[in-house]
C-alpha atoms as a PDB file:
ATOM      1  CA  UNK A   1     -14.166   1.642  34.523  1.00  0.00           C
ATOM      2  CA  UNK A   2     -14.078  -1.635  35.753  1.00  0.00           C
ATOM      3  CA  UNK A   3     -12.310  -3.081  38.694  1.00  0.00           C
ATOM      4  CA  UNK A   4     -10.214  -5.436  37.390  1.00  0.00           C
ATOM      5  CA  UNK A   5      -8.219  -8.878  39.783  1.00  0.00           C
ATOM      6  CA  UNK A   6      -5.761 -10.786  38.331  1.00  0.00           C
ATOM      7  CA  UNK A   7      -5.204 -14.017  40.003  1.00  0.00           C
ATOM      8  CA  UNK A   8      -2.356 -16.302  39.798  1.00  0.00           C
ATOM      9  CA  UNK A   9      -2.379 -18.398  42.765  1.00  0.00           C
ATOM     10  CA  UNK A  10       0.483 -20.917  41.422  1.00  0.00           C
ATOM     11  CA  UNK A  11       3.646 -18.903  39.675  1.00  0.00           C
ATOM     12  CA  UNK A  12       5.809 -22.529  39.542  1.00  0.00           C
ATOM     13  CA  UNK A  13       6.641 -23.714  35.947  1.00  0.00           C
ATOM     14  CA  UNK A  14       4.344 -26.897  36.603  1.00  0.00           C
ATOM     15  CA  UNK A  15       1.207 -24.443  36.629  1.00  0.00           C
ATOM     16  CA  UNK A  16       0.768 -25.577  32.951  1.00  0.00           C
ATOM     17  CA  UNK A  17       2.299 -28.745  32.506  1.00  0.00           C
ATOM     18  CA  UNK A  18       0.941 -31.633  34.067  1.00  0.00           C
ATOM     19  CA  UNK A  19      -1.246 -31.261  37.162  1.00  0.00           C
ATOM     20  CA  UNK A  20       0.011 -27.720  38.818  1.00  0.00           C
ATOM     21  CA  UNK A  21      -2.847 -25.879  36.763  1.00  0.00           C
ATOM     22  CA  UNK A  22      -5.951 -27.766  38.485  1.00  0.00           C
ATOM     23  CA  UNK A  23      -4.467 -27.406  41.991  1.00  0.00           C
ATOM     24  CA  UNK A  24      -4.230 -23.379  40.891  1.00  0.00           C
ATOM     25  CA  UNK A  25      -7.541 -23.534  39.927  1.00  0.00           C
ATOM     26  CA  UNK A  26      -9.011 -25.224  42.783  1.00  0.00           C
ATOM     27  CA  UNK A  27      -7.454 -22.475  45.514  1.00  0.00           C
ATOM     28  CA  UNK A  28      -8.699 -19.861  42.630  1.00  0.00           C
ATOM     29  CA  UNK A  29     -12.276 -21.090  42.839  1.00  0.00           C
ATOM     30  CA  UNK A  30     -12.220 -21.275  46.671  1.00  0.00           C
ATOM     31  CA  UNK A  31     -10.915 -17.757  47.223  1.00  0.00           C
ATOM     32  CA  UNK A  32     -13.750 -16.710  44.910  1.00  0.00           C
ATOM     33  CA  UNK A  33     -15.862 -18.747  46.691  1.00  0.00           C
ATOM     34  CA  UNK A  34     -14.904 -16.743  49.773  1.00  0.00           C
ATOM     35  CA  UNK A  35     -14.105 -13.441  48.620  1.00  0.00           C
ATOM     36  CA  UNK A  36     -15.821 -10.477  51.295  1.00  0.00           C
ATOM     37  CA  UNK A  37     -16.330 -12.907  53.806  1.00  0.00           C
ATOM     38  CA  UNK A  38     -13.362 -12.338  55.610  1.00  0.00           C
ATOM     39  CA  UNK A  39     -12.247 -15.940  55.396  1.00  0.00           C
ATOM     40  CA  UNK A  40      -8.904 -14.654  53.269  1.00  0.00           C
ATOM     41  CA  UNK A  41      -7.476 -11.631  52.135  1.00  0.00           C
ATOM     42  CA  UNK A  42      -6.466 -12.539  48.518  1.00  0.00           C
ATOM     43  CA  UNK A  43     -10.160 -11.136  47.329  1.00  0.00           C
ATOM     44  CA  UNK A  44     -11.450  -8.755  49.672  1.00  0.00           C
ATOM     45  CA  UNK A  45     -14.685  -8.057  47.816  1.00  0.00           C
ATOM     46  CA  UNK A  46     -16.654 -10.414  45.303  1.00  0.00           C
ATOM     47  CA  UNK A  47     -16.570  -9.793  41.404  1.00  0.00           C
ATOM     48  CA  UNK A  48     -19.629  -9.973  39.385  1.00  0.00           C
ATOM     49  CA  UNK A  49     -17.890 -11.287  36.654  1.00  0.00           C
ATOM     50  CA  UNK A  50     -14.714 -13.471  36.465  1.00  0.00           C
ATOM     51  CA  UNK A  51     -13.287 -14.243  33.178  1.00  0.00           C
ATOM     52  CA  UNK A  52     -11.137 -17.528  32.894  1.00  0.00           C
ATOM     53  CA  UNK A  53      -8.741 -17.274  29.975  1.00  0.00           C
ATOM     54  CA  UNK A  54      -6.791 -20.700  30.338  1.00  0.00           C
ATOM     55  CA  UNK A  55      -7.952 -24.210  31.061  1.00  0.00           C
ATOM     56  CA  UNK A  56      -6.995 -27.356  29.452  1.00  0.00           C
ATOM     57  CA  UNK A  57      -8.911 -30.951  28.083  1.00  0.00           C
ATOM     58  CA  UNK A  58     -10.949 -31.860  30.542  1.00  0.00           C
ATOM     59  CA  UNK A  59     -10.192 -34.940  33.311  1.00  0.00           C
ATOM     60  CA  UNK A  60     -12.742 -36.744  31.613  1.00  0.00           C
ATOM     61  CA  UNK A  61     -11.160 -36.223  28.224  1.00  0.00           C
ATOM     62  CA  UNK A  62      -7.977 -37.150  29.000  1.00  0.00           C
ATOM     63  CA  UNK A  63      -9.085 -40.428  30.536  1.00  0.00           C
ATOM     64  CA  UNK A  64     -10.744 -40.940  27.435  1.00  0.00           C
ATOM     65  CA  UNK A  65      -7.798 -40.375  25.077  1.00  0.00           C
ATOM     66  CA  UNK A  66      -5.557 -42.295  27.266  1.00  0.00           C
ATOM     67  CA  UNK A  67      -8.203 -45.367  27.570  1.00  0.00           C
ATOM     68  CA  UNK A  68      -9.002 -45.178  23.803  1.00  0.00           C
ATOM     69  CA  UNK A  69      -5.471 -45.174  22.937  1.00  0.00           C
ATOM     70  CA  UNK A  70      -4.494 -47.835  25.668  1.00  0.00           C
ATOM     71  CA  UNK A  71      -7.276 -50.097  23.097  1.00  0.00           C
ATOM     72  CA  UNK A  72      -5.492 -49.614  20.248  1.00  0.00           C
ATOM     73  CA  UNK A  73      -2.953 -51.718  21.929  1.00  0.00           C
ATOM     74  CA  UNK A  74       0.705 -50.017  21.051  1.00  0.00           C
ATOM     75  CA  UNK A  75       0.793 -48.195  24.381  1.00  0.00           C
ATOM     76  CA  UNK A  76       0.080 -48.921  28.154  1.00  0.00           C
ATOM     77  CA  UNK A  77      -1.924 -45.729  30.051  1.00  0.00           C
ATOM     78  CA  UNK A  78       2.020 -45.546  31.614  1.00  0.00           C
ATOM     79  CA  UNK A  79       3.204 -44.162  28.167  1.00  0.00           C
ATOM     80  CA  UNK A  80       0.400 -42.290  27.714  1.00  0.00           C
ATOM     81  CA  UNK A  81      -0.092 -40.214  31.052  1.00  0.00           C
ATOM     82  CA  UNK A  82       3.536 -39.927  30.559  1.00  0.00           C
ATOM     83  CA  UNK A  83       3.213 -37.729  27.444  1.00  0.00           C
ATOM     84  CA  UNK A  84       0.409 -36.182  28.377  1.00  0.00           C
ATOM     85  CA  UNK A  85       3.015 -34.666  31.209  1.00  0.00           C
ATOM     86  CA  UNK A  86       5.108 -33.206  28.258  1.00  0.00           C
ATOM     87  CA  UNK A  87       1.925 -31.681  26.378  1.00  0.00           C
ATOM     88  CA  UNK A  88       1.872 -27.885  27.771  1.00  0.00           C
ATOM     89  CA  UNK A  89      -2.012 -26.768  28.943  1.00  0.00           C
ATOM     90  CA  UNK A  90      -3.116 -30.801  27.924  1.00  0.00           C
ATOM     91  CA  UNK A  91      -4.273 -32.611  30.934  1.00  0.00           C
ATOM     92  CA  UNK A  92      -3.801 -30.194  33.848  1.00  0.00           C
ATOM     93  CA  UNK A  93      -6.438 -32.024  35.985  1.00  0.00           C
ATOM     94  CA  UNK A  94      -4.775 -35.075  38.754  1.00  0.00           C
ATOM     95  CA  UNK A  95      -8.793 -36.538  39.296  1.00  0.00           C
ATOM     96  CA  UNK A  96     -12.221 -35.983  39.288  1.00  0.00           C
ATOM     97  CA  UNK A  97     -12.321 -35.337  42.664  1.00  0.00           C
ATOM     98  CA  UNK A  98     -10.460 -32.174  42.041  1.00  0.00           C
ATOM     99  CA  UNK A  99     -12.775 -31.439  39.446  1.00  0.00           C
ATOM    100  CA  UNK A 100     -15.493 -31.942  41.633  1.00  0.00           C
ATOM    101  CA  UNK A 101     -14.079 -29.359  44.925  1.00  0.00           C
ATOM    102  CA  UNK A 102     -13.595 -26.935  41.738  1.00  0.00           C
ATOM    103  CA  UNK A 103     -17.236 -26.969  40.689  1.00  0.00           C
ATOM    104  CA  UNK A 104     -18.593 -27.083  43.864  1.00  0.00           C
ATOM    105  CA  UNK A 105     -16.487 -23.637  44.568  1.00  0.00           C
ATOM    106  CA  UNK A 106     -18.050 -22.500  40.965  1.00  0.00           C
ATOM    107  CA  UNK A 107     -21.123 -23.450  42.264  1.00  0.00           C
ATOM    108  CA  UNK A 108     -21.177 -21.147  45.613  1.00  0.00           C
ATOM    109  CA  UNK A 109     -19.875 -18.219  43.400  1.00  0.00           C
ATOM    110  CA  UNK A 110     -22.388 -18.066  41.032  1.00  0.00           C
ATOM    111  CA  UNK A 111     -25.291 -19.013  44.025  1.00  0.00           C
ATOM    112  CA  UNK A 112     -23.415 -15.436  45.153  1.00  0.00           C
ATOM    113  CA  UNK A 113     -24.132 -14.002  41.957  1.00  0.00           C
ATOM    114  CA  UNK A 114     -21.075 -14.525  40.212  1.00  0.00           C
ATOM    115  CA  UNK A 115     -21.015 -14.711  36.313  1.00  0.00           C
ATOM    116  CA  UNK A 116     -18.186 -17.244  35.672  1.00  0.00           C
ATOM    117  CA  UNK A 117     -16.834 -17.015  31.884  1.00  0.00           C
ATOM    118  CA  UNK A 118     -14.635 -19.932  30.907  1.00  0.00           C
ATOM    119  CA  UNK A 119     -12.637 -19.841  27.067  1.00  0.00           C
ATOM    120  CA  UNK A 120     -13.362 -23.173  25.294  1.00  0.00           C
ATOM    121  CA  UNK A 121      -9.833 -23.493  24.258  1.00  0.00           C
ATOM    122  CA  UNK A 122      -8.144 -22.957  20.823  1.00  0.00           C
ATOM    123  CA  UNK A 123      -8.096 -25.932  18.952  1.00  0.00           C
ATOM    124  CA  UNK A 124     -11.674 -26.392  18.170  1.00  0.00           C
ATOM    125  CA  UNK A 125     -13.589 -28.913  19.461  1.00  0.00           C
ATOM    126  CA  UNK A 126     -11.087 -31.354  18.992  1.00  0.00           C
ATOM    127  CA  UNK A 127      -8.495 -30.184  21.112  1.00  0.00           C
ATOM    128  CA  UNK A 128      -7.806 -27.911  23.649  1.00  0.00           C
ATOM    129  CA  UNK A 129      -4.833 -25.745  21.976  1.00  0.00           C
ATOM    130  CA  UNK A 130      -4.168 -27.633  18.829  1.00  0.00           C
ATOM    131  CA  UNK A 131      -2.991 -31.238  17.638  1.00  0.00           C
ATOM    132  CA  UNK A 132      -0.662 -33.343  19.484  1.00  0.00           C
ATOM    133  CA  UNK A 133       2.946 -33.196  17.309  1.00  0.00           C
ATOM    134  CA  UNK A 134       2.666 -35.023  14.542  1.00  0.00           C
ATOM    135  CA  UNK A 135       5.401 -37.875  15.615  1.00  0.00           C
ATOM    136  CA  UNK A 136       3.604 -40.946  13.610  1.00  0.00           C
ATOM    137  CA  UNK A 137       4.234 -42.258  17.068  1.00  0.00           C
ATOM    138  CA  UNK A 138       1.840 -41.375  20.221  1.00  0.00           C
ATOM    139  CA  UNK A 139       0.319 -38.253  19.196  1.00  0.00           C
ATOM    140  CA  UNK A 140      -0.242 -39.107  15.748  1.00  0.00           C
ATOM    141  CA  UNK A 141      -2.574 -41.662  17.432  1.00  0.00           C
ATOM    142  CA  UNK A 142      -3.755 -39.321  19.840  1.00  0.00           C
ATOM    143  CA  UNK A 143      -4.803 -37.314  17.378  1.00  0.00           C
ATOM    144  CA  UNK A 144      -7.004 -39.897  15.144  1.00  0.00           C
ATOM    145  CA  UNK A 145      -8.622 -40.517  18.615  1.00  0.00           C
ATOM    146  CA  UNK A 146      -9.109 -37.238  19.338  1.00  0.00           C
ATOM    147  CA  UNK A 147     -10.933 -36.094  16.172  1.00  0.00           C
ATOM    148  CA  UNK A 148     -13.574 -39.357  16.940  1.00  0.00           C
ATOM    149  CA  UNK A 149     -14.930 -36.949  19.527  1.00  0.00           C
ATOM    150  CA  UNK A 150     -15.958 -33.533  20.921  1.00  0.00           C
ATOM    151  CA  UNK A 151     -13.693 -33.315  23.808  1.00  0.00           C
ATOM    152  CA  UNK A 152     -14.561 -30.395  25.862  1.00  0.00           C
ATOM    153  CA  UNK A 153     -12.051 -28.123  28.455  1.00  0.00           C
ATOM    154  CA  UNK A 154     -12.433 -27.101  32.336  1.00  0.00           C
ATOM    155  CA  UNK A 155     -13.712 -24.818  33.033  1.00  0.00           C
ATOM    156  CA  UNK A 156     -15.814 -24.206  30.442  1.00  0.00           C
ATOM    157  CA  UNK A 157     -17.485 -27.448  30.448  1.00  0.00           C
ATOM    158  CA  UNK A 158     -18.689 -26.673  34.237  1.00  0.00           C
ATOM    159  CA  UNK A 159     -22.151 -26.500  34.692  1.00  0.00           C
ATOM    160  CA  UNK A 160     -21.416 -23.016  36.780  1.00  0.00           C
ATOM    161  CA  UNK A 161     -19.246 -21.513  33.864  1.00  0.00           C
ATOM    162  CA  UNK A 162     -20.219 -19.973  30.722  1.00  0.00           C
ATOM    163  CA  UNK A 163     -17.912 -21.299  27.946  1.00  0.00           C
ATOM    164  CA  UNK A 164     -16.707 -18.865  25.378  1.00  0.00           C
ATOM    165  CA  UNK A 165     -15.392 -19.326  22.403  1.00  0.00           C
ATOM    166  CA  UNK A 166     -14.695 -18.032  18.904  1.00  0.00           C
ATOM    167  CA  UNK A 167     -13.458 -18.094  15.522  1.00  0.00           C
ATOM    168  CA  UNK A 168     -10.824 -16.342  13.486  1.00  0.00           C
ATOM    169  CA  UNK A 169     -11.769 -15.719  10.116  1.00  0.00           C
ATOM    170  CA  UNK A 170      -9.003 -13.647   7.527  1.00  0.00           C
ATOM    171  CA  UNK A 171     -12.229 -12.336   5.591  1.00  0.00           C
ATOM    172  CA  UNK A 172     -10.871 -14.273   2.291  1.00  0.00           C
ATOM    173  CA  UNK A 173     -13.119 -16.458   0.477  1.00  0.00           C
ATOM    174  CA  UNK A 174     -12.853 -20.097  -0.176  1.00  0.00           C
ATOM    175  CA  UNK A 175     -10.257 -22.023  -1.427  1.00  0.00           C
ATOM    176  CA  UNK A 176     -12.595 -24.135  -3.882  1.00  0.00           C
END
């Protein structure tokens, strides 16, 4: 069989709430970046494949939710990045230019011959794990805004990542 790594280089509760997750990632796609070349011992030998199973909306999503909703003019992008900090697996990226380091790490593993897999999330192409609480508050907004668009997740929207997804279907017909 296959060889198979798990990786968790951030074990604090903040990995997937708020920011922690895209620091995680970045010293994840830097050790893969590395791995065999004897720059650290996490990965001692490259992978040809690396499957990503968790990732969140996108930075550039998030800015867009928060900007959209800042528009609508019932909250200030204060109130919104701070409920984005309660969502869990929401917005887990702090910039772009974290965003960037990370696909520029992507970018040397697959130049290495990496296949990078990335899941697309699991709340369609709308969200990134399902609407925001229904609170006719914030996240009732949020979600209006958010069905206005396709909002991708990282990694899977990285040019160096293949993004999987899916769709669970119970086999029974319509309900019409």
């Amino acid at each position: 069989g296959a060889q198979t790594i798990v990786a968790n280089t951030n074990q604090s509760a903040s990995t997937e709430e708020t920011t922690g997750f895209g620091y995680a990632l970045q010293s994840f796609s830097y050790m893969l970046a590395t791995a065999g070349l004897g720059l650290n011992d996490s990965l001692p030998q490259l992978p040809r494949v690396v499957s990503m199973s968790l990732g969140s909306l996108s930075f550039d999503s998030c800015v867009l939710l928060c900007d959209e909703l800042v528009k609508e003019g019932e909250y200030t992008q204060d109130d919104c990045d701070a409920y984005m900090a309660t969502q869990r697996q929401v917005c887990m990226y702090d910039n772009a230019d974290i965003v960037e380091r990370i696909n520029t790490e992507f970018l040397k593993s697959s130049a290495r011959g990496v296949t990078l897999l990335g899941a697309t999330g699991d709340g369609g192409s709308h969200f990134s794990f399902g609407a925001f609480p229904d609170d006719d508050g914030i996240g009732t907004q949020l979600n209006g805004i958010s069905c206005a668009y396709a909002l991708p997740t990282f990694p899977a929207e990285s040019p160096y990542v293949l993004g999987v997804g899916g769709e669970q279907w119970d086999g029974g017909g319509s309900s019409e």
